[in-house]
C-alpha atoms as a PDB file:
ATOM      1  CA  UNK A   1      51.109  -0.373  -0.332  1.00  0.00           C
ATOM      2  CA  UNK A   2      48.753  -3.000   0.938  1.00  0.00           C
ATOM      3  CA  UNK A   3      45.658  -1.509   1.173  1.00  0.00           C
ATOM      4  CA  UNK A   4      46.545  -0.483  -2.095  1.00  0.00           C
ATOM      5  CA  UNK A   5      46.468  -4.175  -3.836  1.00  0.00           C
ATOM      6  CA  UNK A   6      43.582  -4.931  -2.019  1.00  0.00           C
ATOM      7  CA  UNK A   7      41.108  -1.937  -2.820  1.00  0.00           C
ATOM      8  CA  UNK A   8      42.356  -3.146  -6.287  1.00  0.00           C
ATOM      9  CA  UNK A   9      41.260  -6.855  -5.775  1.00  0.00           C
ATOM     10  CA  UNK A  10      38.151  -5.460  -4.227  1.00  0.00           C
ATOM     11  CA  UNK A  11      37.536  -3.433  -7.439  1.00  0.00           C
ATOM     12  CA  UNK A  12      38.015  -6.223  -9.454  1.00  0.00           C
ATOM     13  CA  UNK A  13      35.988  -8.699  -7.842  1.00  0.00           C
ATOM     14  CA  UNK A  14      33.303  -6.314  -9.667  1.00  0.00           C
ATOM     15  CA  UNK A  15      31.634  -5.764  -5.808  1.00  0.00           C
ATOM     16  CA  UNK A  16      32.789  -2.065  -5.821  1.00  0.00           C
ATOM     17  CA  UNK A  17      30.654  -1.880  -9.648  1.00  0.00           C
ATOM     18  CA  UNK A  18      27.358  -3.555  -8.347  1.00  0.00           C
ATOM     19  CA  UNK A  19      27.645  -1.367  -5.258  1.00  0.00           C
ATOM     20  CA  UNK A  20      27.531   1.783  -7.410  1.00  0.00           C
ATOM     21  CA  UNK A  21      25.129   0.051  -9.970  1.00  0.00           C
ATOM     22  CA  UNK A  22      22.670  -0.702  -7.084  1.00  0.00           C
ATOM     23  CA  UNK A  23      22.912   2.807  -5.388  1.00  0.00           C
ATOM     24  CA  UNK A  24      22.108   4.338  -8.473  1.00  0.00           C
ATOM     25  CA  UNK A  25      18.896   2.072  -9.496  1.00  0.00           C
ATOM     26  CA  UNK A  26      17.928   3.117  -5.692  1.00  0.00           C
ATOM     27  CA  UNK A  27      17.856   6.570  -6.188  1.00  0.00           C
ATOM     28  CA  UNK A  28      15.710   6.634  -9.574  1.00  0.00           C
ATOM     29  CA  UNK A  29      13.453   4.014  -7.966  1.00  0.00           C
ATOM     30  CA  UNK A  30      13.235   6.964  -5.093  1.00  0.00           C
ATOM     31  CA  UNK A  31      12.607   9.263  -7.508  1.00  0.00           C
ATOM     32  CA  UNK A  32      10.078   7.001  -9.437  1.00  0.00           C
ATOM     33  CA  UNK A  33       8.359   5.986  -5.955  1.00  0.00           C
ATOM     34  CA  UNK A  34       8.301   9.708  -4.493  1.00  0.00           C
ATOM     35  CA  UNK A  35       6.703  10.784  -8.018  1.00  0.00           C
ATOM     36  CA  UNK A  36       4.342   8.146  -7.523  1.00  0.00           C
ATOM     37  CA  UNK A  37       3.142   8.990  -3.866  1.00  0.00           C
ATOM     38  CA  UNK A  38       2.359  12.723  -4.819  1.00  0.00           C
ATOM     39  CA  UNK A  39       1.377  12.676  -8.613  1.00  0.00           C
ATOM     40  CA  UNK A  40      -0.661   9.448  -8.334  1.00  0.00           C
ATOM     41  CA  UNK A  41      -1.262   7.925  -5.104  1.00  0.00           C
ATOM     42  CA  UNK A  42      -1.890  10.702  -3.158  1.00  0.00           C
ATOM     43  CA  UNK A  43      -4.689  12.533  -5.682  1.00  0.00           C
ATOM     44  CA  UNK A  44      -6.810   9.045  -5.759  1.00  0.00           C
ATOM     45  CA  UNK A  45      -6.762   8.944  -2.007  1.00  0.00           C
ATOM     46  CA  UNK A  46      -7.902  12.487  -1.783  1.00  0.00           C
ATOM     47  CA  UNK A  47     -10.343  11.894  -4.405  1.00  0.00           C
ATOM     48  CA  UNK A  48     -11.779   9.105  -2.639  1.00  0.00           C
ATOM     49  CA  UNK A  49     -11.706  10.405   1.034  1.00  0.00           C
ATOM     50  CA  UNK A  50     -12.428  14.000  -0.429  1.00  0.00           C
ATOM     51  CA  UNK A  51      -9.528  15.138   1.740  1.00  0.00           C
ATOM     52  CA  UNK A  52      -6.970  17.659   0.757  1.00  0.00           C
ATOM     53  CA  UNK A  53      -3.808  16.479  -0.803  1.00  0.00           C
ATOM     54  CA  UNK A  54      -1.159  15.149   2.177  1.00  0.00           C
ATOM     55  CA  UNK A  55       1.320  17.557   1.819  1.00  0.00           C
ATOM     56  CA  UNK A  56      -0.645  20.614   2.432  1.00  0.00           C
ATOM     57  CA  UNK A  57      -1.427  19.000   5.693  1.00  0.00           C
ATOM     58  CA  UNK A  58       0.005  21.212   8.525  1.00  0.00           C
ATOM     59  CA  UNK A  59      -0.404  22.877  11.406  1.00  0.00           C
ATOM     60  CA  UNK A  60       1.236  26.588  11.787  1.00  0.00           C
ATOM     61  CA  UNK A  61       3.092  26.581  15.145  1.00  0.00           C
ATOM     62  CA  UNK A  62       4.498  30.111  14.760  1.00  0.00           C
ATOM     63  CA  UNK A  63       3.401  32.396  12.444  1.00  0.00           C
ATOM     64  CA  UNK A  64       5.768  34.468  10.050  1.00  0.00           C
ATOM     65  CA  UNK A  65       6.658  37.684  11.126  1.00  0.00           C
ATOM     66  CA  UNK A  66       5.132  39.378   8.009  1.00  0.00           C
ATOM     67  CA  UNK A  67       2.027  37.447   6.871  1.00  0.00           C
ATOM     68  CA  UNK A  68       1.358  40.187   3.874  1.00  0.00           C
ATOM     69  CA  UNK A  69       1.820  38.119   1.250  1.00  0.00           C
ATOM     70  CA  UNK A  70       2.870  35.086   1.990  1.00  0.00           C
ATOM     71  CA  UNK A  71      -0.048  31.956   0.851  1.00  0.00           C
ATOM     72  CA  UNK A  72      -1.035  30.350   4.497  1.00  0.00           C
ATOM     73  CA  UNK A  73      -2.605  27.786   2.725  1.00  0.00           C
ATOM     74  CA  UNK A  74       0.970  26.165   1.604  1.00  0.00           C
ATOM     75  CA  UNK A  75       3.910  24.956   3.843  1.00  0.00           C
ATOM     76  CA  UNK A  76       6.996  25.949   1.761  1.00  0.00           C
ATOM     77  CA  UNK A  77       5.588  29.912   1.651  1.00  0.00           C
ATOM     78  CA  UNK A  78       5.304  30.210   5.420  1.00  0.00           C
ATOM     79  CA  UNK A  79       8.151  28.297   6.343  1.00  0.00           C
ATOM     80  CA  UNK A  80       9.994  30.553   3.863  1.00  0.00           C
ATOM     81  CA  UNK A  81       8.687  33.429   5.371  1.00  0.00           C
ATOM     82  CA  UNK A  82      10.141  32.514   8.697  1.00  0.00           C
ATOM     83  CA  UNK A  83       6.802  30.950   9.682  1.00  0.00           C
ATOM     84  CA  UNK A  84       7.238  27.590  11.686  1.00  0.00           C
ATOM     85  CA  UNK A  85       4.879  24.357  10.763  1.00  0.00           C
ATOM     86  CA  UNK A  86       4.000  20.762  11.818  1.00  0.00           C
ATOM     87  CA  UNK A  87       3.860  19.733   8.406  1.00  0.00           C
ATOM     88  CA  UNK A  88       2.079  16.292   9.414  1.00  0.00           C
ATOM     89  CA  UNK A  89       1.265  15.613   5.717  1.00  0.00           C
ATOM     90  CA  UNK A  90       4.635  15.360   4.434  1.00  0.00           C
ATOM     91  CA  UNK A  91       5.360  12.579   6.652  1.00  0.00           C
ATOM     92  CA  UNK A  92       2.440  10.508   6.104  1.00  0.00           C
ATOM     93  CA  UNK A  93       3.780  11.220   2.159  1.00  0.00           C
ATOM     94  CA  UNK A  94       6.936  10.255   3.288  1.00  0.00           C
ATOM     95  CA  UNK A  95       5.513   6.796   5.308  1.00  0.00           C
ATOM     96  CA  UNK A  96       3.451   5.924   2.031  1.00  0.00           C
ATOM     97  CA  UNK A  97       6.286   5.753   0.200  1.00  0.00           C
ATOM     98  CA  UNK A  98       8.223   3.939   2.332  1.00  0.00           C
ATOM     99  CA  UNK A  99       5.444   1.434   2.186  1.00  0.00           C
ATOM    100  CA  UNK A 100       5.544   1.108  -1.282  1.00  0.00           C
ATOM    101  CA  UNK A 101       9.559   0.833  -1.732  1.00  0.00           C
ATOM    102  CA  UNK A 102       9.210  -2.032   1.197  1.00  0.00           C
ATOM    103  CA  UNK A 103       6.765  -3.937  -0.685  1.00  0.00           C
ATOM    104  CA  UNK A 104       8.105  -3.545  -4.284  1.00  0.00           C
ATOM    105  CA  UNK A 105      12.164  -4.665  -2.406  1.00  0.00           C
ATOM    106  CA  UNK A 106      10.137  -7.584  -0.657  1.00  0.00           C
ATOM    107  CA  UNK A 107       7.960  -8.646  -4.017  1.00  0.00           C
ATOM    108  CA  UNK A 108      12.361  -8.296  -5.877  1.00  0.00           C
ATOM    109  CA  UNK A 109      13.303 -10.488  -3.266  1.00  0.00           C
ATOM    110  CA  UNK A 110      10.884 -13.126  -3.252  1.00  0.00           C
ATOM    111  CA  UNK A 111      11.140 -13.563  -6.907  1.00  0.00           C
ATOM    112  CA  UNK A 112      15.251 -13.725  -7.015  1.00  0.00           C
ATOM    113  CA  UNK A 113      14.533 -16.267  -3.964  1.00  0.00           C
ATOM    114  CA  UNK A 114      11.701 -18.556  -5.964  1.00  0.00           C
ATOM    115  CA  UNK A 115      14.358 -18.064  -9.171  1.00  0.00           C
ATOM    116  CA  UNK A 116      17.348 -19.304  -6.667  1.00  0.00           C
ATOM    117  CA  UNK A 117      15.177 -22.139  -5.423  1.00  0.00           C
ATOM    118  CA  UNK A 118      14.634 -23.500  -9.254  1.00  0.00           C
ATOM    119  CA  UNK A 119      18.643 -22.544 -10.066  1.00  0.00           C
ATOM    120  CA  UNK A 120      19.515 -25.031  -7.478  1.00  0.00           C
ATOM    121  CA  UNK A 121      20.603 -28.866  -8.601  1.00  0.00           C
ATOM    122  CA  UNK A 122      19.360 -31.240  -6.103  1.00  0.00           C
ATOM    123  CA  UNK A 123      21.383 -33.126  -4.059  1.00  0.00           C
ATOM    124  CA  UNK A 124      23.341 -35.991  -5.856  1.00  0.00           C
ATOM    125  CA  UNK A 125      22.439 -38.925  -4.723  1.00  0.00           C
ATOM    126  CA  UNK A 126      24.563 -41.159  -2.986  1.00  0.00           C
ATOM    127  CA  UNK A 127      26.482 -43.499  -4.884  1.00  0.00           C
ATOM    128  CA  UNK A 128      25.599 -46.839  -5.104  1.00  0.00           C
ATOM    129  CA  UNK A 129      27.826 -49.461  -3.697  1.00  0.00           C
ATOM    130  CA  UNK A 130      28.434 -50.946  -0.312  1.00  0.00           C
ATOM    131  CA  UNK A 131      27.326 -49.105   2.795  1.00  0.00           C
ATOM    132  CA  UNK A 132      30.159 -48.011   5.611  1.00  0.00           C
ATOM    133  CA  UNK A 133      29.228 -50.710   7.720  1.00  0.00           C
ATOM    134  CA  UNK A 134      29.791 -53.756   5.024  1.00  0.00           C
ATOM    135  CA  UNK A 135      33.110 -51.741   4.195  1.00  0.00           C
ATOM    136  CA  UNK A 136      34.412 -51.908   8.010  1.00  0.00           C
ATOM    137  CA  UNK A 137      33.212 -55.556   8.307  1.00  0.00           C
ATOM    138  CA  UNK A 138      35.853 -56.373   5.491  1.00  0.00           C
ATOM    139  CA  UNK A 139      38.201 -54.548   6.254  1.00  0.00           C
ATOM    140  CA  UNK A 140      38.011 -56.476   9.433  1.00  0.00           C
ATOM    141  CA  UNK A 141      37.970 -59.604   7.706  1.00  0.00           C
ATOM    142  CA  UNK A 142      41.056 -58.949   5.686  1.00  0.00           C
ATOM    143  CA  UNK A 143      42.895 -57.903   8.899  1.00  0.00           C
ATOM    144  CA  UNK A 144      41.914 -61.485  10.327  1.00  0.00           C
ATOM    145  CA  UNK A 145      43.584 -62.957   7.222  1.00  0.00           C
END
C-alpha cells in the first residue's frame, strides 16, 4: 500500500508528466535532427567535397550468396541479401547528428541558464542597525548593571 501513495505523490508532483513531456519532444527532435543530417546536411557536404552521400559509404566484407540482382551499390540490398558490410557511412551520419543534438541541448541550456541568472533577486541586503559586536558589548553592559 505504500508504494502505492507514493507513485501517487510522485505523479502529482507533475515530475512523472514532464518526464513523458520531455521524452517525447526528444524523439521528434531525433526525428527532426536525423531528417536533417541526411536530407540537408549530408547533400551540401557531398556537394561541396563532391563525395558520395555518407550512407552509401561501405565496405562489403562478405558478399551475398546470390549477387543476381541485388544493387551492390546500396547497403540495405546486400545486407538483405545475406551480404555482410562495414557500413562506415552510417556512422559518420550517425556522429553528425549527434553533433548537432549536442550543440542545439548545449545552445537550450545556456539560454535557460542566462534566463535563470536574470530570474534571480539579488541578495537582500543586510539590515541596517547595530553590528554583532556593538550588540554583545551591551549585552555585556546590561549584565554589569
Amino acid at each position: 500500500m505504500g508504494m502505492i501513495k507514493e507513485f501517487k505523490e510522485f505523479a502529482a508532483k507533475g515530475n512523472l508528466v514532464d518526464m513523458a513531456v520531455g521524452i517525447a519532444i526528444g524523439a521528434a527532435f531525433g526525428t527532426v535532427s536525423s531528417s536533417f543530417v541526411a536530407d540537408i546536411f549530408t547533400p551540401l557536404l557531398s556537394m561541396l567535397f563532391g563525395s558520395p552521400d555518407f550512407s552509401n559509404l561501405f565496405v562489403i566484407l562478405q558478399d551475398p550468396a546470390v549477387t543476381e540482382g541485388v544493387d551492390m551499390t546500396s547497403v540495405a540490398s546486400i545486407r538483405e541479401a545475406g551480404g555482410v558490410v562495414l557500413a562506415y557511412g552510417l556512422f559518420v551520419n550517425a556522429v553528425i547528428s549527434f553533433l548537432i543534438i549536442a550543440f542545439a541541448l548545449f545552445l537550450v541550456i545556456k539560454g535557460m541558464n542566462r534566463m535563470k541568472k536574470k530570474e534571480e533577486p539579488a541578495p537582500a541586503p543586510a539590515p541596517a542597525g547595530p553590528s554583532e559586536t556593538d550588540l554583545l558589548t551591551e549585552i555585556r553592559d546590561l549584565l554589569k548593571k
